[in-house]
Protein backbone atom coordinates (compact mmCIF):
# COMPACT_ATOMS: atom_id res chain seq x y z
CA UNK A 1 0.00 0.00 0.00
CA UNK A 2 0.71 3.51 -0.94
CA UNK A 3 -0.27 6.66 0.63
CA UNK A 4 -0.13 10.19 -0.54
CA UNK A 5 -1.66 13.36 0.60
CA UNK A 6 -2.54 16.83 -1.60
CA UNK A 7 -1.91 19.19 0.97
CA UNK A 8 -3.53 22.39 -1.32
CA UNK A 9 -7.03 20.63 -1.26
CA UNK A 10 -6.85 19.62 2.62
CA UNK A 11 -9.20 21.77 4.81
CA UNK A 12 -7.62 21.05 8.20
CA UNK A 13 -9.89 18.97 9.59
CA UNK A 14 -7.39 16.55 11.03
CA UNK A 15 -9.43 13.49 10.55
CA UNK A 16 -6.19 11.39 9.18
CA UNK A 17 -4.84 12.86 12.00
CA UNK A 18 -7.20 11.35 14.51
CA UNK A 19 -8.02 7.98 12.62
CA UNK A 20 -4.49 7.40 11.83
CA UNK A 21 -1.55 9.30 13.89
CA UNK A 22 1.41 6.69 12.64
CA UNK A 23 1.16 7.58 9.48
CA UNK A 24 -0.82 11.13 9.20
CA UNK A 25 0.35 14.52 10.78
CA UNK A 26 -0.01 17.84 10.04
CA UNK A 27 2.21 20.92 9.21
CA UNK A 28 2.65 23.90 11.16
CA UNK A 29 -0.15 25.61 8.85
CA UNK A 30 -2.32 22.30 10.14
CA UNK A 31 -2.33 20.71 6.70
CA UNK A 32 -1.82 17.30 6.08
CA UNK A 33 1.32 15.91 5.78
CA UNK A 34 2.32 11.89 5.14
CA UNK A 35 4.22 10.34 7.26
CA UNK A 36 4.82 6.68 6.83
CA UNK A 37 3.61 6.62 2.53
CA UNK A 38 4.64 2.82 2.79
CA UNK A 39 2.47 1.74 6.05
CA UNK A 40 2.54 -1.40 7.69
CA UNK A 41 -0.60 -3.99 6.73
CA UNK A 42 -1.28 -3.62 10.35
CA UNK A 43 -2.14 0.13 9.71
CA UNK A 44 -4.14 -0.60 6.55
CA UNK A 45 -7.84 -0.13 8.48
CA UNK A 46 -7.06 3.12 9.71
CA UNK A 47 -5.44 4.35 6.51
CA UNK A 48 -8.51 3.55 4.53
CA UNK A 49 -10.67 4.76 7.61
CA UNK A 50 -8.93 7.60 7.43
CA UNK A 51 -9.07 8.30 3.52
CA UNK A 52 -12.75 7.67 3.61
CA UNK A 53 -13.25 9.72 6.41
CA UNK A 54 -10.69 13.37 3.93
CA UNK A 55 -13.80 15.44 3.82
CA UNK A 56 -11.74 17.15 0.39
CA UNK A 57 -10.22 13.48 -0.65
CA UNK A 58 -7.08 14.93 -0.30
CA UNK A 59 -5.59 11.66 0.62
CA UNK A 60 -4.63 8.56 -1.78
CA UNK A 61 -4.35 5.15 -1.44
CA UNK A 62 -2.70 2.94 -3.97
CA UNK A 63 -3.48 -0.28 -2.94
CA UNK A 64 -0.88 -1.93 -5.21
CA UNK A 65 1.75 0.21 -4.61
């Protein structure tokens, strides 16, 4: 799995943040920022919680990569 973040589309509602704090954070303007892009499988859950949960689907996850 692959995860990447568009930090110009992110509104700052820290969801990743919340839903998935190994591999989300956020910069000092409080926009996302990735991370861990290659997560652990243990981590997948939350990564896709979290992505479902990007009210702007700012984040990405390539499930192949």
């Amino acid at each position: 799995m692959r995860v990447t973040a568009n930090s110009e589309t992110c509104t700052v509602s820290s969801l990743c943040v919340y839903r998935a704090p190994e591999v989300f954070d956020q910069d000092d303007d409080g926009h996302v920022v990735v991370l861990e892009s290659e997560p652990s499988d243990a981590l997948r859950a939350a990564v896709l919680d979290a992505a479902r949960s990007c009210p702007t689907r700012s984040i990405r996850v390539d499930e192949e990569g």
